[in-house]
PDB file of N, CA and C in Angstrom:
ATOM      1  N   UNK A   1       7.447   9.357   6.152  1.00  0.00           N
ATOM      2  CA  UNK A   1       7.128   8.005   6.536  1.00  0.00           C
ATOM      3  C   UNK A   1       8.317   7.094   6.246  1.00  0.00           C
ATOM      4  N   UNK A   2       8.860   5.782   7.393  1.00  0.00           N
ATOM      5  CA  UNK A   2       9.621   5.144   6.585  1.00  0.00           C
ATOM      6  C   UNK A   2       9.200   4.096   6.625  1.00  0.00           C
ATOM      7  N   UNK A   3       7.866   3.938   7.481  1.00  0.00           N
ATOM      8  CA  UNK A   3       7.365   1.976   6.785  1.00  0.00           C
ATOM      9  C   UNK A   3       6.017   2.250   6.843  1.00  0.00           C
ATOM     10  N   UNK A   4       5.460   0.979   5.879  1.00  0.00           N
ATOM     11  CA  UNK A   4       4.341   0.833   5.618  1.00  0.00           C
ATOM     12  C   UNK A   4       3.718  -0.342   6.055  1.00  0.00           C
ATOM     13  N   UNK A   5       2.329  -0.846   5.926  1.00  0.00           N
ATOM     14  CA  UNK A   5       2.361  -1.733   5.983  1.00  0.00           C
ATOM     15  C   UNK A   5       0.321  -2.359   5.063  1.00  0.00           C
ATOM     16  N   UNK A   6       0.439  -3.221   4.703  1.00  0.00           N
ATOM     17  CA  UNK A   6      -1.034  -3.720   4.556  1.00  0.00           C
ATOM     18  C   UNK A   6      -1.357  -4.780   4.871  1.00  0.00           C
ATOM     19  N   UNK A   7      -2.636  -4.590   5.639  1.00  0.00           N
ATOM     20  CA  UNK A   7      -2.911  -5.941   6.390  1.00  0.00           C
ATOM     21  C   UNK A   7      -4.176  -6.622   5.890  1.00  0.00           C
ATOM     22  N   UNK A   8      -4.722  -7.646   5.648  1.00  0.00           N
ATOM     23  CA  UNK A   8      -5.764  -8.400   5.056  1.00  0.00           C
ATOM     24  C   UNK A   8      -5.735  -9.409   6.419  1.00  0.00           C
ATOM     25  N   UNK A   9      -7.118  -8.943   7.387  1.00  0.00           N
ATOM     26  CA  UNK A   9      -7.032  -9.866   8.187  1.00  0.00           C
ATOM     27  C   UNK A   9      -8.683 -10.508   7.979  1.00  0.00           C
ATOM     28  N   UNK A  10      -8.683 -12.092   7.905  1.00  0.00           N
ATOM     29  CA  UNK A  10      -9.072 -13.142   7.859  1.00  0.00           C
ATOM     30  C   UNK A  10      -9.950 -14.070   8.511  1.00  0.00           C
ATOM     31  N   UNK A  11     -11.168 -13.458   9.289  1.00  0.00           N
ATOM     32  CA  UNK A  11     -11.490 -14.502  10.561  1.00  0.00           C
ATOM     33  C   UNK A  11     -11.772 -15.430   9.769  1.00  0.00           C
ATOM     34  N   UNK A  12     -11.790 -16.768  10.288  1.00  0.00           N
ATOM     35  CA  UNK A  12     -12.482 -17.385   9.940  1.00  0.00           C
ATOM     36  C   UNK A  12     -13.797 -18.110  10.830  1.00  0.00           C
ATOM     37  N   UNK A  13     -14.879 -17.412  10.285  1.00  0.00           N
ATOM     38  CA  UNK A  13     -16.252 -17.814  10.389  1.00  0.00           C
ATOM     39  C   UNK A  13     -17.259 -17.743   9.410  1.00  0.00           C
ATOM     40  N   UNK A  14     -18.497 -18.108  10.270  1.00  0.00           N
ATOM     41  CA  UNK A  14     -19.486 -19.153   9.261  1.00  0.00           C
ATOM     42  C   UNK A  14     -20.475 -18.193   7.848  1.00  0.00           C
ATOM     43  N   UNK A  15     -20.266 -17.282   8.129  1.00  0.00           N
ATOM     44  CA  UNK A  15     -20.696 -16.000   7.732  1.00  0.00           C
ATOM     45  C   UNK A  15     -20.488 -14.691   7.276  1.00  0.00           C
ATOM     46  N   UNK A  16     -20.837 -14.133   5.977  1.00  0.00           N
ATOM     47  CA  UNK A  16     -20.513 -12.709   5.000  1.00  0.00           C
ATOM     48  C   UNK A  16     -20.749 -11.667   6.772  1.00  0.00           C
ATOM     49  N   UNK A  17     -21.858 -11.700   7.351  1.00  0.00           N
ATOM     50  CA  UNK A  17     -22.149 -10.427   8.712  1.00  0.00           C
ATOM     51  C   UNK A  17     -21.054 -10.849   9.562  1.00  0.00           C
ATOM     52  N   UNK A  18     -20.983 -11.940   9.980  1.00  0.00           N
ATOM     53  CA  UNK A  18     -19.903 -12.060  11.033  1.00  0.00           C
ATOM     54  C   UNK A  18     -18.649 -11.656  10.498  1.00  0.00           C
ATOM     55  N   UNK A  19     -18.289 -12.216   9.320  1.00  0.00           N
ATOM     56  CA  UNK A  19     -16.471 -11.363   8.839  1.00  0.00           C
ATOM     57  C   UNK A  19     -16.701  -9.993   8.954  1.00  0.00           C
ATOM     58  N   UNK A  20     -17.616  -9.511   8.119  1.00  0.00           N
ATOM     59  CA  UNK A  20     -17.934  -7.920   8.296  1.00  0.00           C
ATOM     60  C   UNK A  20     -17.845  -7.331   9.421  1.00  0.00           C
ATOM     61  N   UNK A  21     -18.422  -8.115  10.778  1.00  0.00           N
ATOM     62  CA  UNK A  21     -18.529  -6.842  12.157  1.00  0.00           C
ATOM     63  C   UNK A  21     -16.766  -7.215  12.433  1.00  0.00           C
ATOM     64  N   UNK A  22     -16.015  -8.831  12.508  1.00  0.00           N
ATOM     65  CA  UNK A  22     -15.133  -8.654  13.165  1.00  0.00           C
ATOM     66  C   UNK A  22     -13.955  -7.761  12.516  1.00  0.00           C
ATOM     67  N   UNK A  23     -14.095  -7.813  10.820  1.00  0.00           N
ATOM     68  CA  UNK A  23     -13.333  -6.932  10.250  1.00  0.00           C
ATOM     69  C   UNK A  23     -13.302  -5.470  10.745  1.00  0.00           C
ATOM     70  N   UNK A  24     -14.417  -4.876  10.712  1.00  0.00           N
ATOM     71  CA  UNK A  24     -14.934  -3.475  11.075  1.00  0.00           C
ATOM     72  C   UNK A  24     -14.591  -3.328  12.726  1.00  0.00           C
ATOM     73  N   UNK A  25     -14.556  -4.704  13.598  1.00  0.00           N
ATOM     74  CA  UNK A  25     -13.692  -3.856  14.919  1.00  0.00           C
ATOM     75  C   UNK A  25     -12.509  -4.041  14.611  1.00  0.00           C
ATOM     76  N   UNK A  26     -11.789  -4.772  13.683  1.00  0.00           N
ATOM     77  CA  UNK A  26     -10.410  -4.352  13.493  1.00  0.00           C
ATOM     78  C   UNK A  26     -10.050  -3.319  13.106  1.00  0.00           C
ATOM     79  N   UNK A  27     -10.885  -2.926  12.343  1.00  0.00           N
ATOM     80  CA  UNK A  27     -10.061  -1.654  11.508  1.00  0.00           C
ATOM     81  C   UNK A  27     -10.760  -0.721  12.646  1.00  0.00           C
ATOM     82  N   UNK A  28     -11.537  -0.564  13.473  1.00  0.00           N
ATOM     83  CA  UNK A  28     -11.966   0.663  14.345  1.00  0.00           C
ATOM     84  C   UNK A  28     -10.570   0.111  15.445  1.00  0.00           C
ATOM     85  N   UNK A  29     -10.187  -0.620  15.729  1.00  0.00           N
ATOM     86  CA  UNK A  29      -8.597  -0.740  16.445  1.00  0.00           C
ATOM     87  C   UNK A  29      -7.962   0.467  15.329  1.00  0.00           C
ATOM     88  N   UNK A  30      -7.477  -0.066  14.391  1.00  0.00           N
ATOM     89  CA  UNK A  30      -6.538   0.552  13.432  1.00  0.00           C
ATOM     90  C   UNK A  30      -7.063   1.767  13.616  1.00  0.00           C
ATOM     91  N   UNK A  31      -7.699   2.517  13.644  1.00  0.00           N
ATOM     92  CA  UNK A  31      -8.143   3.847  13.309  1.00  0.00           C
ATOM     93  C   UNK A  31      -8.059   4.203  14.803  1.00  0.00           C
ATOM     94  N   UNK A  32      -8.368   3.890  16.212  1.00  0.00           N
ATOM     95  CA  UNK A  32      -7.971   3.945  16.972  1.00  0.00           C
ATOM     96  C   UNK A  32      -6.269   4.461  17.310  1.00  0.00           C
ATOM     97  N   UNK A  33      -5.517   3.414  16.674  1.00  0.00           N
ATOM     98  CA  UNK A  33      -3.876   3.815  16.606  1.00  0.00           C
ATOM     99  C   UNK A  33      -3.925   5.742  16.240  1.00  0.00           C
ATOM    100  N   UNK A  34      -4.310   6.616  15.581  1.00  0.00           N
ATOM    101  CA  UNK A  34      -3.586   7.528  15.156  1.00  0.00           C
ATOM    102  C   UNK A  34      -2.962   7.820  14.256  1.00  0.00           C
ATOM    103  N   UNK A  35      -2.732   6.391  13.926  1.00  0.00           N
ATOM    104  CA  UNK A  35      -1.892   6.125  12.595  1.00  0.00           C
ATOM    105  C   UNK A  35      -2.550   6.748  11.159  1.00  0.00           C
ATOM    106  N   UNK A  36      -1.566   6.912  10.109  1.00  0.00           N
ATOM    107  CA  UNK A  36      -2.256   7.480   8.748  1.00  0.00           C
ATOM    108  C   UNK A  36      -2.587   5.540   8.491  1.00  0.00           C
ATOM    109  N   UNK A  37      -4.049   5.544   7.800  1.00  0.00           N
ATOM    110  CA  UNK A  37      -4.410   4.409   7.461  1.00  0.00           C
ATOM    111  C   UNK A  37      -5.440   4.641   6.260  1.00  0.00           C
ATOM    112  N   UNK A  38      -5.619   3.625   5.081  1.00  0.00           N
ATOM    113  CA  UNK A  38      -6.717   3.385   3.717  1.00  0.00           C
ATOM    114  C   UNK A  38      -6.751   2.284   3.627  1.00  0.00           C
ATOM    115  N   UNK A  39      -8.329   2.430   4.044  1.00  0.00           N
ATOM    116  CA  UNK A  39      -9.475   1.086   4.038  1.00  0.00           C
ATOM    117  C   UNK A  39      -9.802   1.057   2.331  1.00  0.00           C
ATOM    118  N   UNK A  40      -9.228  -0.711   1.956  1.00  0.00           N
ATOM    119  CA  UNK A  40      -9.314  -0.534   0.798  1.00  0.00           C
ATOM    120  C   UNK A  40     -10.344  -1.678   0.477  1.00  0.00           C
ATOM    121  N   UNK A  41     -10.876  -2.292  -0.508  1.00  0.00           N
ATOM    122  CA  UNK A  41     -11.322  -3.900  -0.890  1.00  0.00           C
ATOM    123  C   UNK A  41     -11.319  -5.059  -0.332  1.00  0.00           C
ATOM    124  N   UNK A  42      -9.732  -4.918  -0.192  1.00  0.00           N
ATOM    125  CA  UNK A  42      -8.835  -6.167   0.661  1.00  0.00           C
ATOM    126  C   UNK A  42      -8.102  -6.329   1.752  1.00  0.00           C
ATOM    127  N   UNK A  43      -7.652  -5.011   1.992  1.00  0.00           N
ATOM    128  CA  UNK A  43      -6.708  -5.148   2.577  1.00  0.00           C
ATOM    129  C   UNK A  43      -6.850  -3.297   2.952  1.00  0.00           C
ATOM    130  N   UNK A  44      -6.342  -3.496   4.638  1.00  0.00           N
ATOM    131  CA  UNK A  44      -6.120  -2.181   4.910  1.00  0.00           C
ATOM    132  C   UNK A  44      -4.408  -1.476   4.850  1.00  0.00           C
ATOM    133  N   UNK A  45      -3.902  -0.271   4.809  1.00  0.00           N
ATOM    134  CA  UNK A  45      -2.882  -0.067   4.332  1.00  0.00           C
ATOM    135  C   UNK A  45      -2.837   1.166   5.723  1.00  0.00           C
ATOM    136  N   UNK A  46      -1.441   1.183   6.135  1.00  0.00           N
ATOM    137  CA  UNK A  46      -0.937   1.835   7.459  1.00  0.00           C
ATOM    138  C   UNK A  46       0.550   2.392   7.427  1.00  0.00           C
ATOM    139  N   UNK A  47       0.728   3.514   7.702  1.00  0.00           N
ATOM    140  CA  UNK A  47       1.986   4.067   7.473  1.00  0.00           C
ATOM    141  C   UNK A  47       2.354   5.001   8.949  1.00  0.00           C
ATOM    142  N   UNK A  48       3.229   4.587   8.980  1.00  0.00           N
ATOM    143  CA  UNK A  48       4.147   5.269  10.265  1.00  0.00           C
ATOM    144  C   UNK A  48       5.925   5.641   9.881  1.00  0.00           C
ATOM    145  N   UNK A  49       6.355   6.159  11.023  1.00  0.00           N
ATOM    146  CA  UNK A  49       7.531   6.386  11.189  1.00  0.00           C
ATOM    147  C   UNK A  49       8.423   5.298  11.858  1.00  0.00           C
ATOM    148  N   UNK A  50       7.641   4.379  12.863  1.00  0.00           N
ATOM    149  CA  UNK A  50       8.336   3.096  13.722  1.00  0.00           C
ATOM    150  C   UNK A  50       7.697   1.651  12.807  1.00  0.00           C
ATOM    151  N   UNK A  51       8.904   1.573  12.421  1.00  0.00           N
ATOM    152  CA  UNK A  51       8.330   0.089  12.115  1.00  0.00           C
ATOM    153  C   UNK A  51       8.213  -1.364  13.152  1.00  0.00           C
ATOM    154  N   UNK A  52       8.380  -0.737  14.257  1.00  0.00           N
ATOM    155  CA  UNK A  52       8.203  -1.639  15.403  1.00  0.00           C
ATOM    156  C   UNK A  52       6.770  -1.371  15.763  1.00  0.00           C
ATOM    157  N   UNK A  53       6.219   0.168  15.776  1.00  0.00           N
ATOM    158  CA  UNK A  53       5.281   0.335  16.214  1.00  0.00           C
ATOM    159  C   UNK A  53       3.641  -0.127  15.208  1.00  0.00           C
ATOM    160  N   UNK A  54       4.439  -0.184  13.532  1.00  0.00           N
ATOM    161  CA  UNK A  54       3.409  -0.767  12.902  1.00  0.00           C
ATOM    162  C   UNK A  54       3.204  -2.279  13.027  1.00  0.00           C
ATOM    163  N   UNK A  55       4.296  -2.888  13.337  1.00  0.00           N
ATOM    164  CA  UNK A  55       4.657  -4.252  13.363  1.00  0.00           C
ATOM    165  C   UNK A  55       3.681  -4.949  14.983  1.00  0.00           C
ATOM    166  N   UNK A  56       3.577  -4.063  15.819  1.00  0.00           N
ATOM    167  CA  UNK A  56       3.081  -4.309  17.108  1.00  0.00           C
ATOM    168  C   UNK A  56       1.462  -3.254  16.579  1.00  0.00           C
ATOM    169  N   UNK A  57       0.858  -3.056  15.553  1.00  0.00           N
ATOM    170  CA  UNK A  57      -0.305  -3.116  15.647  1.00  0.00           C
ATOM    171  C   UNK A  57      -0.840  -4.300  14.323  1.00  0.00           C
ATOM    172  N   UNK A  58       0.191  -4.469  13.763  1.00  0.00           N
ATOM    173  CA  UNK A  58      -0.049  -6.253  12.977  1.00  0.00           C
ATOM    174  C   UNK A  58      -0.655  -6.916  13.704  1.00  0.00           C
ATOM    175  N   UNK A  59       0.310  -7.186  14.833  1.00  0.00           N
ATOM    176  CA  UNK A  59      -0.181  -8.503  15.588  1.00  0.00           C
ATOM    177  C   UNK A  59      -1.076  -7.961  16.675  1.00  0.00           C
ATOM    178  N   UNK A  60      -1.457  -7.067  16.739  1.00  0.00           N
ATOM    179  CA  UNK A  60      -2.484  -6.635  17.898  1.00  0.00           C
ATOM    180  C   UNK A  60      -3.944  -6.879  16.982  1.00  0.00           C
ATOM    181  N   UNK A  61      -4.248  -6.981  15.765  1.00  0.00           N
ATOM    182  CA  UNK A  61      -5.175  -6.746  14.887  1.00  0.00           C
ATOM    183  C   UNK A  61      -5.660  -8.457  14.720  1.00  0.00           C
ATOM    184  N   UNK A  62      -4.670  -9.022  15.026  1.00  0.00           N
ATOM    185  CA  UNK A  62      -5.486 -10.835  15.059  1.00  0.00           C
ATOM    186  C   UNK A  62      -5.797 -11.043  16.635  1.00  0.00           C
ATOM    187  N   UNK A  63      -5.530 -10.404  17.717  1.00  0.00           N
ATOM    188  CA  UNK A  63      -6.081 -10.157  18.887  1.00  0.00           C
ATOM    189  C   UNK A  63      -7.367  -9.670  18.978  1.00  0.00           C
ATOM    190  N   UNK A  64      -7.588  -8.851  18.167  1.00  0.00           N
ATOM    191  CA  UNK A  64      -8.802  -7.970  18.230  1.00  0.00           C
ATOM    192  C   UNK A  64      -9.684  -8.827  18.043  1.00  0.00           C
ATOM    193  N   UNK A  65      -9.177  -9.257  16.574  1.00  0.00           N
ATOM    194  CA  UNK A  65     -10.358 -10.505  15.453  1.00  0.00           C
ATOM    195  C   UNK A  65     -10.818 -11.764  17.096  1.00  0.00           C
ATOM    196  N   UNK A  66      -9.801 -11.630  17.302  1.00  0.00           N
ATOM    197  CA  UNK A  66     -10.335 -13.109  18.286  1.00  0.00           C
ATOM    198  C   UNK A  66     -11.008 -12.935  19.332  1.00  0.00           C
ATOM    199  N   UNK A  67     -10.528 -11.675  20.074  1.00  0.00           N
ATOM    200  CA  UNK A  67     -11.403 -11.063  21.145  1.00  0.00           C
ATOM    201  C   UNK A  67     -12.950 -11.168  20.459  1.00  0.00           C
ATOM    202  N   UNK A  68     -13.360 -10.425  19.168  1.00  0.00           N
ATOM    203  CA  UNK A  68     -14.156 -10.142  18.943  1.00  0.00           C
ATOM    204  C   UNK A  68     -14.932 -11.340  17.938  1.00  0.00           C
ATOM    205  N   UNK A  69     -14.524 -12.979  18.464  1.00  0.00           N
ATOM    206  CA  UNK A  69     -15.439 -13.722  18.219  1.00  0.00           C
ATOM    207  C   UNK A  69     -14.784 -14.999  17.124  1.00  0.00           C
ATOM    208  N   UNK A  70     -13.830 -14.175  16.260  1.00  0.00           N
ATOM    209  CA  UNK A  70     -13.048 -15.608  15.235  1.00  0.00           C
ATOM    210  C   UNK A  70     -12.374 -16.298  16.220  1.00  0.00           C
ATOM    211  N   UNK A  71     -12.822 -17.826  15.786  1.00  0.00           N
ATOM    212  CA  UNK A  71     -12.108 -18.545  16.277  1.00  0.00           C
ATOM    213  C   UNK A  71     -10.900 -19.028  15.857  1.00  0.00           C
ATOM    214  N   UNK A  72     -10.418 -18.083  14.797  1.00  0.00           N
ATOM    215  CA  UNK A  72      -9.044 -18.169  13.911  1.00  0.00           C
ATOM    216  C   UNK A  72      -9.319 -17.447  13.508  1.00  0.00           C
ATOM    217  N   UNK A  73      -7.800 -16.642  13.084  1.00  0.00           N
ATOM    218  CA  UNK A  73      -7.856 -15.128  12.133  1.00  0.00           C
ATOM    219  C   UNK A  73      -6.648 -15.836  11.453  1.00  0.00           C
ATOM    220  N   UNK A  74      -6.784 -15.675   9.830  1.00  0.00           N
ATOM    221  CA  UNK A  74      -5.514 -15.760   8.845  1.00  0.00           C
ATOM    222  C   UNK A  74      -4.716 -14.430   8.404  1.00  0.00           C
ATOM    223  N   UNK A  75      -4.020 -13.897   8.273  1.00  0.00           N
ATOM    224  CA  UNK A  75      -3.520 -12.675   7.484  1.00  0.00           C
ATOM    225  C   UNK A  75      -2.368 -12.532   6.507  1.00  0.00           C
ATOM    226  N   UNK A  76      -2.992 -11.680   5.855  1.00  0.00           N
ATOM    227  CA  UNK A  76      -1.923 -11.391   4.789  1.00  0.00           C
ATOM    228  C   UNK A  76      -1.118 -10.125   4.984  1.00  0.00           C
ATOM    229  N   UNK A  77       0.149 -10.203   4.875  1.00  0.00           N
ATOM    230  CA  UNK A  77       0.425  -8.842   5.291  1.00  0.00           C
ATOM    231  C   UNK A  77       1.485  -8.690   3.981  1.00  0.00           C
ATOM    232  N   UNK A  78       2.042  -7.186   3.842  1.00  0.00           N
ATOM    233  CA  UNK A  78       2.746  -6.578   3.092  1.00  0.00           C
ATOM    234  C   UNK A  78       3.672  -5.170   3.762  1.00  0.00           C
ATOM    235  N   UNK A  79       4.970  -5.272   3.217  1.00  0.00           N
ATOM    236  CA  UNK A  79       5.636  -4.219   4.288  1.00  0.00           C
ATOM    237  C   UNK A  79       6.591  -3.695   3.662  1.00  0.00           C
ATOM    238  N   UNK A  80       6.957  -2.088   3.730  1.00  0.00           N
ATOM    239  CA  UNK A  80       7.659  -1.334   2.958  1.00  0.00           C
ATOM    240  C   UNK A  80       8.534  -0.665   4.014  1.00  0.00           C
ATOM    241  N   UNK A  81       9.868  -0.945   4.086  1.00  0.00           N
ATOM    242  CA  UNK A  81      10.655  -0.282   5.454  1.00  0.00           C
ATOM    243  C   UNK A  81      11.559   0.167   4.986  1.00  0.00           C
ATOM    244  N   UNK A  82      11.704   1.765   4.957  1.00  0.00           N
ATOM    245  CA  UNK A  82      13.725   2.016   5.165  1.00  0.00           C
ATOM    246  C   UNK A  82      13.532   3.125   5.817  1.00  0.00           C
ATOM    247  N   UNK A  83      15.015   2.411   6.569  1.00  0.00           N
ATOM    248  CA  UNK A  83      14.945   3.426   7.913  1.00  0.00           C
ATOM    249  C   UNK A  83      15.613   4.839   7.713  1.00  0.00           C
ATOM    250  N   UNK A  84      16.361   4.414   6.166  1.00  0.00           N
ATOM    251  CA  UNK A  84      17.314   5.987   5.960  1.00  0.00           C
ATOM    252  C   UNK A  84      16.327   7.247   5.337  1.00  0.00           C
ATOM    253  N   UNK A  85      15.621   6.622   4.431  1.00  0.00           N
ATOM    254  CA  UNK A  85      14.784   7.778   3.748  1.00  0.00           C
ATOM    255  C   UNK A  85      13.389   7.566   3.712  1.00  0.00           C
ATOM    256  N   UNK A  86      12.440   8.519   3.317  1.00  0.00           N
ATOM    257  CA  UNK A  86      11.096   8.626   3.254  1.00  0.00           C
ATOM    258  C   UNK A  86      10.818   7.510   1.806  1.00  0.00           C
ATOM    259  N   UNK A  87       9.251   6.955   2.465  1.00  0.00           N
ATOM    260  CA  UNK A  87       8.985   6.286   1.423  1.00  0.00           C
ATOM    261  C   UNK A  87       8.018   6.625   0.902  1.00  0.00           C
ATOM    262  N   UNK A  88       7.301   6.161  -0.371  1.00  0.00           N
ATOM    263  CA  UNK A  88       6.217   6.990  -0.765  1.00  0.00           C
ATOM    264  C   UNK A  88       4.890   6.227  -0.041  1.00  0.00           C
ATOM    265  N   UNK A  89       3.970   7.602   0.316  1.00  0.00           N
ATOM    266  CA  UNK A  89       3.015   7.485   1.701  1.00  0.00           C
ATOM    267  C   UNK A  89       1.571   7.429   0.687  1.00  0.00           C
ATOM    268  N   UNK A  90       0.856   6.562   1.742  1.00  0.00           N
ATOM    269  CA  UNK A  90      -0.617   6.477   1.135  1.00  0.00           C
ATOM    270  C   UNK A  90      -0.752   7.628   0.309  1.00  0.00           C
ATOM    271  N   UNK A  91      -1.028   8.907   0.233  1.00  0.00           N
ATOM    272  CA  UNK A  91      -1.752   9.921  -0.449  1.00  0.00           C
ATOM    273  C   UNK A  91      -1.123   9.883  -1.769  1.00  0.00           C
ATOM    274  N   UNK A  92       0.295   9.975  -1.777  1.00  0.00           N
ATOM    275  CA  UNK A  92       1.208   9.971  -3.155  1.00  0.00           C
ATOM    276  C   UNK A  92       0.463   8.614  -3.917  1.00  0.00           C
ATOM    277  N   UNK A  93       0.486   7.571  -3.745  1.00  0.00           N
ATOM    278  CA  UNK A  93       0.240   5.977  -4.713  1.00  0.00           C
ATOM    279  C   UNK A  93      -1.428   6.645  -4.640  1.00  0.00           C
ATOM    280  N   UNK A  94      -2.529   6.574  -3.975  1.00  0.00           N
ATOM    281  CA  UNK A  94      -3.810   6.620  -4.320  1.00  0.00           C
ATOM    282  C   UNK A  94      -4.691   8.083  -4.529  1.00  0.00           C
ATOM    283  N   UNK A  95      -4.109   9.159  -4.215  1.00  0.00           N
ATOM    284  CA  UNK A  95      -4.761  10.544  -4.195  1.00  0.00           C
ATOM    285  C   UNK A  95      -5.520  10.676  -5.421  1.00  0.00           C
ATOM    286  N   UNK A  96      -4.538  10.569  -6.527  1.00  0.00           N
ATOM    287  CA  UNK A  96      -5.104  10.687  -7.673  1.00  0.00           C
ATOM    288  C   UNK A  96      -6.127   9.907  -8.191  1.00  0.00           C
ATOM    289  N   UNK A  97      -6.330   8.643  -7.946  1.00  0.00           N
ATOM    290  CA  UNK A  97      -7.513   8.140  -8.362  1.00  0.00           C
ATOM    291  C   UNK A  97      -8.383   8.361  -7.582  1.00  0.00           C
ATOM    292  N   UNK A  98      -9.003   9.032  -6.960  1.00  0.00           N
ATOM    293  CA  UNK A  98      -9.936   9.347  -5.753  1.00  0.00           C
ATOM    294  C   UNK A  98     -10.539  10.792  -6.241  1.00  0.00           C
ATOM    295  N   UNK A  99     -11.618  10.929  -6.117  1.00  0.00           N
ATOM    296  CA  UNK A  99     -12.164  12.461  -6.400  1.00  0.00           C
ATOM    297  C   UNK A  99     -12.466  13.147  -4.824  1.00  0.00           C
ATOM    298  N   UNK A 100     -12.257  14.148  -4.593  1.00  0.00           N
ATOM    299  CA  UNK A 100     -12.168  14.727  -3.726  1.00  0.00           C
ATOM    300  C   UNK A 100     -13.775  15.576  -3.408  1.00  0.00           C
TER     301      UNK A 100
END
């Protein structure tokens, strides 16, 4: 892997069910991609090889939110890129705390 990325996306509406469904078609986008991805608390976490190609499902993910009803999406994002060497990938940082 050489980038990462975590996204905390934000609708803003009137309601705990409404954030919930538009969150949940975002991340069924994200899981859609192919991409290695961990649905966490806050924030979902996404790792690829193109950091253009994670960067163009960032901004496809406040598209979704809006298609699917926010009338504003906020986000937080976080991003780990080098293009020379491997970086350390979802399974390495969380495997271990997880029971299998």
């Amino acid at each position: 892997m050489k980038a990462s990325v975590a996204i905390q996306t934000l609708p803003d509406v009137d309601n705990d069910e409404e954030l919930i469904r538009i969150v949940d078609e975002v991340i069924a986008y994200i899981k859609s991609t192919g991409l290695s991805y961990y649905v966490g608390p806050f924030e979902t976490a996404i790792e690829g090889d193109s950091y253009d190609q994670l960067m163009d499902v960032v901004k496809e993910c406040q598209h979704v939110a809006i298609r699917a009803g926010a009338p504003s999406v906020s986000a937080y994002i976080k991003v780990v890129y080098n293009p020379e060497q491997e970086i350390l990938s979802i399974d390495k940082k969380v495997s271990k705390h997880h029971t299998k």
